[in-house]
PDB file of N, CA and C in Angstrom:
ATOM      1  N   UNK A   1     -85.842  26.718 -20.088  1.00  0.00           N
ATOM      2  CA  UNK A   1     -85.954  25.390 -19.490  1.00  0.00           C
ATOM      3  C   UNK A   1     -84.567  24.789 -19.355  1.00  0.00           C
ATOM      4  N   UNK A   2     -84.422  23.883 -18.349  1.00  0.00           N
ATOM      5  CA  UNK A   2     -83.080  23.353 -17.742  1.00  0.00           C
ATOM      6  C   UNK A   2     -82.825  22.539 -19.017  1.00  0.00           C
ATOM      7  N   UNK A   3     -81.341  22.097 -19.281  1.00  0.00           N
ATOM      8  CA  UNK A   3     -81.306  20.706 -19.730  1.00  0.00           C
ATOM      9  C   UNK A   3     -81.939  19.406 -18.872  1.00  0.00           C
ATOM     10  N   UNK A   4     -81.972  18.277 -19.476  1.00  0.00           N
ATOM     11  CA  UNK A   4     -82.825  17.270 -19.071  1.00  0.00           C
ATOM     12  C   UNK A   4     -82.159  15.764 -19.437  1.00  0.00           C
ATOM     13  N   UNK A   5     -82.021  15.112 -18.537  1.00  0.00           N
ATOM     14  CA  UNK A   5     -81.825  13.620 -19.631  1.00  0.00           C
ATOM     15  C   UNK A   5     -83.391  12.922 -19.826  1.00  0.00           C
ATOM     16  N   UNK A   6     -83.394  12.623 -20.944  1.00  0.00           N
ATOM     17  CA  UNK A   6     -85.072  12.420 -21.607  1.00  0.00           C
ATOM     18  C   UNK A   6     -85.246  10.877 -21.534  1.00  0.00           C
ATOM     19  N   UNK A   7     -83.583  10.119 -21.234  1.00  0.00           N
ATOM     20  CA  UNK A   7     -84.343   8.777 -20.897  1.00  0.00           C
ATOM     21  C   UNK A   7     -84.714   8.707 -19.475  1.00  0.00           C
ATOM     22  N   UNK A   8     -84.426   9.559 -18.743  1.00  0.00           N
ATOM     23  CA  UNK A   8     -84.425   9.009 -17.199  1.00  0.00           C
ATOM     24  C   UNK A   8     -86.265   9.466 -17.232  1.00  0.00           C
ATOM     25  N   UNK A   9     -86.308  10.689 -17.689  1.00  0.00           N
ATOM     26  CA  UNK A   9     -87.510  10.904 -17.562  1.00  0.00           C
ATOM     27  C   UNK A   9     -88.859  10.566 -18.421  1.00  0.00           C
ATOM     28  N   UNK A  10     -88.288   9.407 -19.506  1.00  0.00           N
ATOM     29  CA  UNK A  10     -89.531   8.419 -19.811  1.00  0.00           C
ATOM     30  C   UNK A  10     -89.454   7.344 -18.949  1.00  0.00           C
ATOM     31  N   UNK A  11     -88.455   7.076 -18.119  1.00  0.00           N
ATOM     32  CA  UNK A  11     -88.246   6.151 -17.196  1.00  0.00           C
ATOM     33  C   UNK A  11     -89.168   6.348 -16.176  1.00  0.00           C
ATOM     34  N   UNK A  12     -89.434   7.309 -15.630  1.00  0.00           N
ATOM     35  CA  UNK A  12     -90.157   7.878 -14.557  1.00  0.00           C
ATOM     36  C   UNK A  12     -91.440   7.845 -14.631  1.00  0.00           C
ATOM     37  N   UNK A  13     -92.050   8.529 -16.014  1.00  0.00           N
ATOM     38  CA  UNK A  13     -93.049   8.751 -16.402  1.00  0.00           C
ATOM     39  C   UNK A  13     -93.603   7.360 -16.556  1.00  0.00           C
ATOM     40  N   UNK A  14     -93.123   6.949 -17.456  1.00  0.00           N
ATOM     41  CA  UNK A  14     -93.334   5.055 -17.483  1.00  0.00           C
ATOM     42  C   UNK A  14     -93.450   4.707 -16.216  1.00  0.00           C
ATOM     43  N   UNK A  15     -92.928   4.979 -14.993  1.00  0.00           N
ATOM     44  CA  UNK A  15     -92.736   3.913 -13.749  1.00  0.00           C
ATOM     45  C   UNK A  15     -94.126   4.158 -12.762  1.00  0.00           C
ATOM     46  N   UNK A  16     -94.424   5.446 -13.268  1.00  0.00           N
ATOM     47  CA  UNK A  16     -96.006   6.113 -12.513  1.00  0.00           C
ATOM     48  C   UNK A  16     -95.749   7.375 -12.452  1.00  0.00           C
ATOM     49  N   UNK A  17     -94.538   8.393 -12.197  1.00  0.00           N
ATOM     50  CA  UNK A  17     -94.192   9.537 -11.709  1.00  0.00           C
ATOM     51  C   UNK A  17     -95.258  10.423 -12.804  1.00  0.00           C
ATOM     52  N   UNK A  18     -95.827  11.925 -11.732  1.00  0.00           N
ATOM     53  CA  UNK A  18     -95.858  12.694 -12.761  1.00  0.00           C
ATOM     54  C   UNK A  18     -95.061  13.449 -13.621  1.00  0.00           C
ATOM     55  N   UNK A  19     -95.627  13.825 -14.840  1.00  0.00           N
ATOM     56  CA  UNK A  19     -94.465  14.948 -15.458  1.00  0.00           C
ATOM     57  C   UNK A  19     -93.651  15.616 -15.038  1.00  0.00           C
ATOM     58  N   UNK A  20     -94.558  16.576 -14.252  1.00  0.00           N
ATOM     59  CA  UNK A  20     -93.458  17.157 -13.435  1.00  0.00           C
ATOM     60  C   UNK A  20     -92.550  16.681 -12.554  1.00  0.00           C
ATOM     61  N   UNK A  21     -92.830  16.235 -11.572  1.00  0.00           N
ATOM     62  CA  UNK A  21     -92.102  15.373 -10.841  1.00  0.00           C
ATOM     63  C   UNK A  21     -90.910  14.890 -11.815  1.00  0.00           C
ATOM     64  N   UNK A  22     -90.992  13.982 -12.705  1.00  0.00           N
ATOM     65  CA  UNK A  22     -90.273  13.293 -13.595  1.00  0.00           C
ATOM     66  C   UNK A  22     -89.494  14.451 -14.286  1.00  0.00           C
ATOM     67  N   UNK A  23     -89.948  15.383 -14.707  1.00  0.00           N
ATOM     68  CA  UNK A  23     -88.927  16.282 -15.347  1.00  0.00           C
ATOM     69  C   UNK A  23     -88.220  16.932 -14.080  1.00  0.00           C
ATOM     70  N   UNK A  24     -88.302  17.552 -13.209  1.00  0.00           N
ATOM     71  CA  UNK A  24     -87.529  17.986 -11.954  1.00  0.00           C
ATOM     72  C   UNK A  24     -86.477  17.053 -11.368  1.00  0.00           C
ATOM     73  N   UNK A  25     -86.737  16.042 -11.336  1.00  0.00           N
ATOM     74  CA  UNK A  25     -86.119  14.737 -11.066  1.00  0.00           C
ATOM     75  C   UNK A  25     -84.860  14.590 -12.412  1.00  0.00           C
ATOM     76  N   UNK A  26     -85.433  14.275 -13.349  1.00  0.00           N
ATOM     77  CA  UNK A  26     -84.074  14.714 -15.067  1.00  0.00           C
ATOM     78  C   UNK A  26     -83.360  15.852 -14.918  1.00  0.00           C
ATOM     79  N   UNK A  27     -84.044  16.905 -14.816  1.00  0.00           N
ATOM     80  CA  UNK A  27     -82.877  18.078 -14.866  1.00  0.00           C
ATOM     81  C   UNK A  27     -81.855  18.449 -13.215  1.00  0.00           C
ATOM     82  N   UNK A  28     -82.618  17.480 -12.167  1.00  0.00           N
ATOM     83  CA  UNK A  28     -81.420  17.897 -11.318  1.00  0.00           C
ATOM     84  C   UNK A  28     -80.317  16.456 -11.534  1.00  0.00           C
ATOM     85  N   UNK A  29     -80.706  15.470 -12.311  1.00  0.00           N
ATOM     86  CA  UNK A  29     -79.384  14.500 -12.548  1.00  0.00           C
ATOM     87  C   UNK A  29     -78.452  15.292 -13.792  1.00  0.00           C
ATOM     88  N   UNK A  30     -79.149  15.490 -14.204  1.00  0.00           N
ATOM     89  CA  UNK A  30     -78.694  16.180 -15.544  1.00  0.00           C
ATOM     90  C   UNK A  30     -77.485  17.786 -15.164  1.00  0.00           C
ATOM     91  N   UNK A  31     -77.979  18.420 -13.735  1.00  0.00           N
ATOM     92  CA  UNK A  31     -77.312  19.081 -13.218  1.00  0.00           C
ATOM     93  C   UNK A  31     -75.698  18.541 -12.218  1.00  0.00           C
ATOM     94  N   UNK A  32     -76.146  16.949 -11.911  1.00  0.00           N
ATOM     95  CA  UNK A  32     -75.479  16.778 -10.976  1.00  0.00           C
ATOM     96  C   UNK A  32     -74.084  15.879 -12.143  1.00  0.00           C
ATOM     97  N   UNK A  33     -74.647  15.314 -13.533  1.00  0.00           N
ATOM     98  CA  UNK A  33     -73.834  14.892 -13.982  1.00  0.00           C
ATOM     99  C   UNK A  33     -72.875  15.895 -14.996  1.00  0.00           C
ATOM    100  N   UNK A  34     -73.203  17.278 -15.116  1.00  0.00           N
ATOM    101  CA  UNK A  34     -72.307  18.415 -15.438  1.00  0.00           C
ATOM    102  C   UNK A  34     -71.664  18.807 -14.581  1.00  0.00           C
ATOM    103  N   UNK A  35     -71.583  18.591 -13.463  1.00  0.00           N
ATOM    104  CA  UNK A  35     -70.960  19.000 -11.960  1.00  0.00           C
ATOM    105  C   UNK A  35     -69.790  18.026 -12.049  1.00  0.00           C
ATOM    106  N   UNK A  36     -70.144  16.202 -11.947  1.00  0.00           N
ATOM    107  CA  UNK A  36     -69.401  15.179 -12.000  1.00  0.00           C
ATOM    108  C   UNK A  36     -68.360  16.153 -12.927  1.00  0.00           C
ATOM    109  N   UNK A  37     -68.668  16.497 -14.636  1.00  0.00           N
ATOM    110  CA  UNK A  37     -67.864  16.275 -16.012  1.00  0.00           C
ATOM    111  C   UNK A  37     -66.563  17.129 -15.155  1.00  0.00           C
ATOM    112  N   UNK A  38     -67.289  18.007 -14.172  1.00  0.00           N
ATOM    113  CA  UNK A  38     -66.162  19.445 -13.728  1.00  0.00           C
ATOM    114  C   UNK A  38     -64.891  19.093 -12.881  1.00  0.00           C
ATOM    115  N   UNK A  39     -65.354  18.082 -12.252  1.00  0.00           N
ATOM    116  CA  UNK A  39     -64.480  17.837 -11.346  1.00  0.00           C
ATOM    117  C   UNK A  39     -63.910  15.877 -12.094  1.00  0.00           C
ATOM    118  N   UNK A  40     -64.100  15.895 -12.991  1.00  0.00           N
ATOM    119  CA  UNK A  40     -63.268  14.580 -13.585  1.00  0.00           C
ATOM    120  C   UNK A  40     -62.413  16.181 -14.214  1.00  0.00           C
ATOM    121  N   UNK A  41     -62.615  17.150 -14.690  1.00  0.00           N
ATOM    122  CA  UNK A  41     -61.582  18.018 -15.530  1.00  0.00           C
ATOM    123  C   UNK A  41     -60.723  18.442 -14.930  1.00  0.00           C
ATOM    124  N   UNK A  42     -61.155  18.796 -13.387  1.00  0.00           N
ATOM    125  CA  UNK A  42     -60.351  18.981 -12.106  1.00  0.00           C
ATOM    126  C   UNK A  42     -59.032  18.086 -12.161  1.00  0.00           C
ATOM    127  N   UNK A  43     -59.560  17.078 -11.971  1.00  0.00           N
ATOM    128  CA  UNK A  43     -58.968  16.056 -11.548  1.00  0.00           C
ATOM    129  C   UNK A  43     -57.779  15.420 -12.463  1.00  0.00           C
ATOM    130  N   UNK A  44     -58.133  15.888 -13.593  1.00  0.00           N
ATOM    131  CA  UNK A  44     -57.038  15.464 -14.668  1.00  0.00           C
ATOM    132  C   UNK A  44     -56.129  16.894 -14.633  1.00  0.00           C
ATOM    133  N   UNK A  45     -56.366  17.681 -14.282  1.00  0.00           N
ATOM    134  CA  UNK A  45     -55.175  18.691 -14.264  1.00  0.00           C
ATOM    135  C   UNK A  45     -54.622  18.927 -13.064  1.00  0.00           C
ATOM    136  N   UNK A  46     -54.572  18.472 -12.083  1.00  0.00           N
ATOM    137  CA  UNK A  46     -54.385  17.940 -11.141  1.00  0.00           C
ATOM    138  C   UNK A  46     -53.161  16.634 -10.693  1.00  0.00           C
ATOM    139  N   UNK A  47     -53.495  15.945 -11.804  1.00  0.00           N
ATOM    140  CA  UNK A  47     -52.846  14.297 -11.856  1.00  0.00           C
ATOM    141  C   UNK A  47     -51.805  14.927 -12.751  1.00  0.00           C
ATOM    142  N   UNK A  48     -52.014  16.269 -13.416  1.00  0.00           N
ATOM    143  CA  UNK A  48     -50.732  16.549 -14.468  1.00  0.00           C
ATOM    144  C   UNK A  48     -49.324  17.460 -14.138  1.00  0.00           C
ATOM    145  N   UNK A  49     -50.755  18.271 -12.881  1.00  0.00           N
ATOM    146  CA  UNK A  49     -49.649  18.836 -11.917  1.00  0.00           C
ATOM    147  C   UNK A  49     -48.618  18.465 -11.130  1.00  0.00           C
ATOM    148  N   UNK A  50     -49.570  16.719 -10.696  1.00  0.00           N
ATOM    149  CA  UNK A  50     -48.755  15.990  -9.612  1.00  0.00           C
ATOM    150  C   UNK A  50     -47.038  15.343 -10.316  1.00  0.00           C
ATOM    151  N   UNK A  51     -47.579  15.162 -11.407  1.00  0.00           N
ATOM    152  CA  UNK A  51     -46.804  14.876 -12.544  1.00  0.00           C
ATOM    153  C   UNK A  51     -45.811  15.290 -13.017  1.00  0.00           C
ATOM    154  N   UNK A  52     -45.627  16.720 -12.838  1.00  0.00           N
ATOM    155  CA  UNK A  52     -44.455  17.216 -13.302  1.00  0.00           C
ATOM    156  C   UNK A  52     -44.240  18.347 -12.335  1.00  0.00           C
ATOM    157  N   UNK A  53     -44.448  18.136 -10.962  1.00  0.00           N
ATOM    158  CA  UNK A  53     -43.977  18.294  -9.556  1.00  0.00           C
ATOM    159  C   UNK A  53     -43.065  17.036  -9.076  1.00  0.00           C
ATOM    160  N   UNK A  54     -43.597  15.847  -9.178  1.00  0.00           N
ATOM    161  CA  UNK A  54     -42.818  14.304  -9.386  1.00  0.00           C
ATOM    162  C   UNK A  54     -41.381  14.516 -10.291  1.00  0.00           C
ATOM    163  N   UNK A  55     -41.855  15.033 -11.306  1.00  0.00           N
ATOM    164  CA  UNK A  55     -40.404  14.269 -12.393  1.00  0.00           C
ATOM    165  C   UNK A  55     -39.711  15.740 -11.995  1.00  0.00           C
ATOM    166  N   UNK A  56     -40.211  17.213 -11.543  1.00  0.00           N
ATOM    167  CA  UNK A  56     -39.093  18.040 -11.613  1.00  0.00           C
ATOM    168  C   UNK A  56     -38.211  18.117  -9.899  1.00  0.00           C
ATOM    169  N   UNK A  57     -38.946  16.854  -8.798  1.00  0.00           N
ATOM    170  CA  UNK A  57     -38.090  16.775  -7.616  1.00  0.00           C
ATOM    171  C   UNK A  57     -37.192  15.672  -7.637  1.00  0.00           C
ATOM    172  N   UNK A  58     -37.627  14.616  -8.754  1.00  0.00           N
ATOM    173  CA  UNK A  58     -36.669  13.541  -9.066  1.00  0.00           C
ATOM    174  C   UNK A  58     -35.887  14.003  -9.888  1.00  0.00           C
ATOM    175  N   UNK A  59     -36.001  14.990 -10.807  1.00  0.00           N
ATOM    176  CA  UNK A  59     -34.941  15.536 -11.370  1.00  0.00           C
ATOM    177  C   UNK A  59     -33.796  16.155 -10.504  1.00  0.00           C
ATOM    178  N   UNK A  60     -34.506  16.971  -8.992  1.00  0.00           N
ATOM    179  CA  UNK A  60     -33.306  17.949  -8.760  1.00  0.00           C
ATOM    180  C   UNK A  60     -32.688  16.642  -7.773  1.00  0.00           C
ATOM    181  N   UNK A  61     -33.454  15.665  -7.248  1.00  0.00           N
ATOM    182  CA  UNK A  61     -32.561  14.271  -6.357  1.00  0.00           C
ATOM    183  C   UNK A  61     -31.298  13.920  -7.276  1.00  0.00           C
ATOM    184  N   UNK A  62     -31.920  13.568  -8.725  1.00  0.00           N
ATOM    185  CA  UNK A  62     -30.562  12.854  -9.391  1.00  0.00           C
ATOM    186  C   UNK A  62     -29.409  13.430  -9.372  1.00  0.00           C
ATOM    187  N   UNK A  63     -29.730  15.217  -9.434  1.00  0.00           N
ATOM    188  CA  UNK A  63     -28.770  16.096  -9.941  1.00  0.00           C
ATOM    189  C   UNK A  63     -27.497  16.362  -8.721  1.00  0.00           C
ATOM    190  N   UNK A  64     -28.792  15.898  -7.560  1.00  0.00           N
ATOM    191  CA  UNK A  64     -28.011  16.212  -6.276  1.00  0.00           C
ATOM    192  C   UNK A  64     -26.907  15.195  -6.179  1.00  0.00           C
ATOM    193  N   UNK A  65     -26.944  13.999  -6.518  1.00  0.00           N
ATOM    194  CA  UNK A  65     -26.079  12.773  -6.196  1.00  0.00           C
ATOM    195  C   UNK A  65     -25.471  12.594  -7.207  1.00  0.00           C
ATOM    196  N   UNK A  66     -25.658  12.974  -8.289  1.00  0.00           N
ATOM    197  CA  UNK A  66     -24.752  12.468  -9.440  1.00  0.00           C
ATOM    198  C   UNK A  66     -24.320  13.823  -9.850  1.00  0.00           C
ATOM    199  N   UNK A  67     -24.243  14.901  -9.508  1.00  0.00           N
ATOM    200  CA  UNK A  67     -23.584  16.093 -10.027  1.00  0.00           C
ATOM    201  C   UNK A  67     -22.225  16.378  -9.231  1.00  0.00           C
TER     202      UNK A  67
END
């Protein structure tokens, strides 16, 4: 069985949905918010790359004018 978030799907169940329905409905958020976690991880190695692509072309600018 998939993972699930179990509040969305007493949410559902509570709101009228059936079980099923309601559990199919949990495990594809539950899919889509492990997807999100992947690409926030992306994204921070990324911002680290940009990062020290930044400080090593401002490094070779300074070197150029003040060397």
């Amino acid at each position: 069985m998939a993972t699930m978030i179990s509040e969305v799907y007493d949410a559902l169940v509570e709101a009228g949905a059936s079980q099923e329905k309601a559990r199919k409905a949990a495990e594809a958020l539950a899919n889509y918010e492990s997807r999100f976690s992947r690409v926030d991880a992306d994204l921070l190695l990324l911002k680290w790359m940009t990062g020290f692509i930044v400080a090593g072309v401002g490094g070779l600018v300074i070197k150029a004018f003040f060397n």
